[in-house]
N, C-alpha and C. Protein backbone atom coordinates (compact mmCIF):
# COMPACT_ATOMS: atom_id res chain seq x y z
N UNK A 1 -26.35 14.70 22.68
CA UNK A 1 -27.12 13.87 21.77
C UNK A 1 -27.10 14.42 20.36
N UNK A 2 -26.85 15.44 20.25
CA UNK A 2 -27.20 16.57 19.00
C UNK A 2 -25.70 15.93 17.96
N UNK A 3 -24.99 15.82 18.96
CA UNK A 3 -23.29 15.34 18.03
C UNK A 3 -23.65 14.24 17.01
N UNK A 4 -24.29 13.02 17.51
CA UNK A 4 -24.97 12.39 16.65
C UNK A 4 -24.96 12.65 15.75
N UNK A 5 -25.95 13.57 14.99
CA UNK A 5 -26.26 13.85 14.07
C UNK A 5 -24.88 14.46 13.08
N UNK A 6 -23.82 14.78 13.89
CA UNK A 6 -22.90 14.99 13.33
C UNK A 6 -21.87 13.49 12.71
N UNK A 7 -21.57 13.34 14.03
CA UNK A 7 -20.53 12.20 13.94
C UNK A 7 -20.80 10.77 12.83
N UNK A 8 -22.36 10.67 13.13
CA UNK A 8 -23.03 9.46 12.04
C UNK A 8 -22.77 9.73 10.64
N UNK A 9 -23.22 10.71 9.99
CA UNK A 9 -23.04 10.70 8.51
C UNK A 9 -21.12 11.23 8.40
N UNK A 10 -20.54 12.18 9.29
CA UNK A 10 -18.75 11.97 9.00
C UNK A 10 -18.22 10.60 9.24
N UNK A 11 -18.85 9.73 9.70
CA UNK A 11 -18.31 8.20 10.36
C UNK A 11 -19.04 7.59 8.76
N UNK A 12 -20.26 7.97 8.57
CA UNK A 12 -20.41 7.00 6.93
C UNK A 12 -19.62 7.53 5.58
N UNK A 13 -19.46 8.88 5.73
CA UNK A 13 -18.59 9.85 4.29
C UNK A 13 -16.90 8.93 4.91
N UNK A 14 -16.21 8.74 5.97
CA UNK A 14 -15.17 8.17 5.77
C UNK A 14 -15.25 6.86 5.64
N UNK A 15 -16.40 6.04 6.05
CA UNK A 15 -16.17 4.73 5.59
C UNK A 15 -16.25 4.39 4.14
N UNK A 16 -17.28 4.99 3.43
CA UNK A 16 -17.15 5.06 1.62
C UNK A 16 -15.74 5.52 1.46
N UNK A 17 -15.44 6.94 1.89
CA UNK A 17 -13.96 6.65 1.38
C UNK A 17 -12.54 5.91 1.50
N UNK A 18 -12.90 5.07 2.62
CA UNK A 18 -12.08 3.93 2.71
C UNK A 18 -12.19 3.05 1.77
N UNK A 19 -13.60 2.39 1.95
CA UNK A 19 -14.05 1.54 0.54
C UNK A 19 -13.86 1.81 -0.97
N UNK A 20 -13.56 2.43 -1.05
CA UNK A 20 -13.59 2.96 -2.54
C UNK A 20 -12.02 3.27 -2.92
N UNK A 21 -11.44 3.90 -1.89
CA UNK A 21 -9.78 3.83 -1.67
C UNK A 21 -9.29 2.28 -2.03
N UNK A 22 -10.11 0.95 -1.19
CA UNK A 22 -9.66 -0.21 -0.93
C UNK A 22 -9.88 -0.97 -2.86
N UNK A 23 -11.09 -0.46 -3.26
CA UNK A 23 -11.72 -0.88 -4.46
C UNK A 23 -10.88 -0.48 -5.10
N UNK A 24 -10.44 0.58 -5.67
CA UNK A 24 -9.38 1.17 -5.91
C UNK A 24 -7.85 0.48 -6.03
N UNK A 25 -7.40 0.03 -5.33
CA UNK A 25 -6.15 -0.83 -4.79
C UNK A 25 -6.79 -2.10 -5.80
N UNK A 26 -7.63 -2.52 -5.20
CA UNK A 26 -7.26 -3.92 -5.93
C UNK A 26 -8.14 -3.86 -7.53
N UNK A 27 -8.84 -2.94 -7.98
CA UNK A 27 -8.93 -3.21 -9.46
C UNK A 27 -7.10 -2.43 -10.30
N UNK A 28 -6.45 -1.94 -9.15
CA UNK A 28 -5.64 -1.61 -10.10
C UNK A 28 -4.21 -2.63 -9.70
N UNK A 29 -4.23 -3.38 -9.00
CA UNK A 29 -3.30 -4.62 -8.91
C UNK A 29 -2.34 -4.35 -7.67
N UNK A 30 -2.67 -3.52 -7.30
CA UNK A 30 -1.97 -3.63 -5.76
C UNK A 30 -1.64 -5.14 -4.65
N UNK A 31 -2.59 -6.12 -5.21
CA UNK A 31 -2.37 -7.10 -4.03
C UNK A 31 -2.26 -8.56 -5.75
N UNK A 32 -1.82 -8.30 -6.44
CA UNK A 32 -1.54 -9.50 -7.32
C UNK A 32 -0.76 -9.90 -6.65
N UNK A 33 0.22 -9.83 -7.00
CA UNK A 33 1.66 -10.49 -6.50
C UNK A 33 2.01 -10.27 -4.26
N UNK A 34 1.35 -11.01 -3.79
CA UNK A 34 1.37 -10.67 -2.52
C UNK A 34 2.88 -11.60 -2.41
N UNK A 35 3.32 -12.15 -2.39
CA UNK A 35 4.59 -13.67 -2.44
C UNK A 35 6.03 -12.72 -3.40
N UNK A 36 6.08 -12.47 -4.05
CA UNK A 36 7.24 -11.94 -4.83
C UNK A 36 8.16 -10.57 -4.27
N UNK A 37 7.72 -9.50 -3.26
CA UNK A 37 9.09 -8.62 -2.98
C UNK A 37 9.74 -9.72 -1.67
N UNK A 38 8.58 -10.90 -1.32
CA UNK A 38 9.03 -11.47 0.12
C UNK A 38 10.32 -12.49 -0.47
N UNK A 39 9.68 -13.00 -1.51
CA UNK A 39 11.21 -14.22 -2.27
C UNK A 39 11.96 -13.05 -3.00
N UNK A 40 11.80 -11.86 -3.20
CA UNK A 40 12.70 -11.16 -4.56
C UNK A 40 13.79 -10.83 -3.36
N UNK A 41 13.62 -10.77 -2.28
CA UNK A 41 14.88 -10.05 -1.37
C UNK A 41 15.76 -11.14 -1.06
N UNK A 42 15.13 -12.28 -1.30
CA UNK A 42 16.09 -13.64 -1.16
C UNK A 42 16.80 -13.98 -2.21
N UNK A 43 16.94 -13.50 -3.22
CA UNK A 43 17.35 -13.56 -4.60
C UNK A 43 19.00 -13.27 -3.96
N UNK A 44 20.23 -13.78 -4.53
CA UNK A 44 21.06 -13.24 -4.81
C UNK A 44 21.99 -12.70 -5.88
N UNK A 45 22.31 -11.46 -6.15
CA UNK A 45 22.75 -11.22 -7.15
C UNK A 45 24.23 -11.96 -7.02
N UNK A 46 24.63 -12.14 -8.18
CA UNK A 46 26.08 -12.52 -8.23
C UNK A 46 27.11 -12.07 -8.77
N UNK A 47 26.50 -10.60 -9.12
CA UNK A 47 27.29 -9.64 -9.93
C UNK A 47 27.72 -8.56 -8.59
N UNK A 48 29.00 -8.67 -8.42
CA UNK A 48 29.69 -7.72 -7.44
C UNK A 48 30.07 -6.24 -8.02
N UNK A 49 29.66 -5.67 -7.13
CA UNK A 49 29.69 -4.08 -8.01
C UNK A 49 31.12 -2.97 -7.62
N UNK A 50 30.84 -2.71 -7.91
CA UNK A 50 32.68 -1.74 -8.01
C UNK A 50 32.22 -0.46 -7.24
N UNK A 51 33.27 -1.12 -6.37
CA UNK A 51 33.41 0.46 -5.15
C UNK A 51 33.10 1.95 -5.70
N UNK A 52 33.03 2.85 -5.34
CA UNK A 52 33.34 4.19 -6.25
C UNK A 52 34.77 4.70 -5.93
N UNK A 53 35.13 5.10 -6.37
CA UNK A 53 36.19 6.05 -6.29
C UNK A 53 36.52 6.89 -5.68
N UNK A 54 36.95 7.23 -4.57
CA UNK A 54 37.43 8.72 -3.83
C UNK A 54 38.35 9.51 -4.33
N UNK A 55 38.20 10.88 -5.35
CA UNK A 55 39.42 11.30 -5.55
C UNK A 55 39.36 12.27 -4.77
């Protein structure tokens, strides 16, 4: 029963730091663009690139 007293406030110190991790993410723009690396990989370039060279 005594763990309690442990486990409760380490179970609330990591949930703030999840939250604040998460707050974090999105005031700094992590989830703007959720749609754009999913169409940017569909993009095709049309510029063919040049082998390298083996000497």
């Amino acid at each position: 029963m005594e763990i309690l007293f442990v486990l409760i406030p380490v179970s609330v110190v990591i949930v703030l730091i999840i939250g604040g991790l998460f707050l974090w993410a999105v005031k700094s723009g992590q989830f703007e663009d959720m749609e754009g690396p999913a169409h940017r990989i569909l993009m095709d370039d049309d510029t063919p690139t040049q082998p390298k060279r083996v000497q």
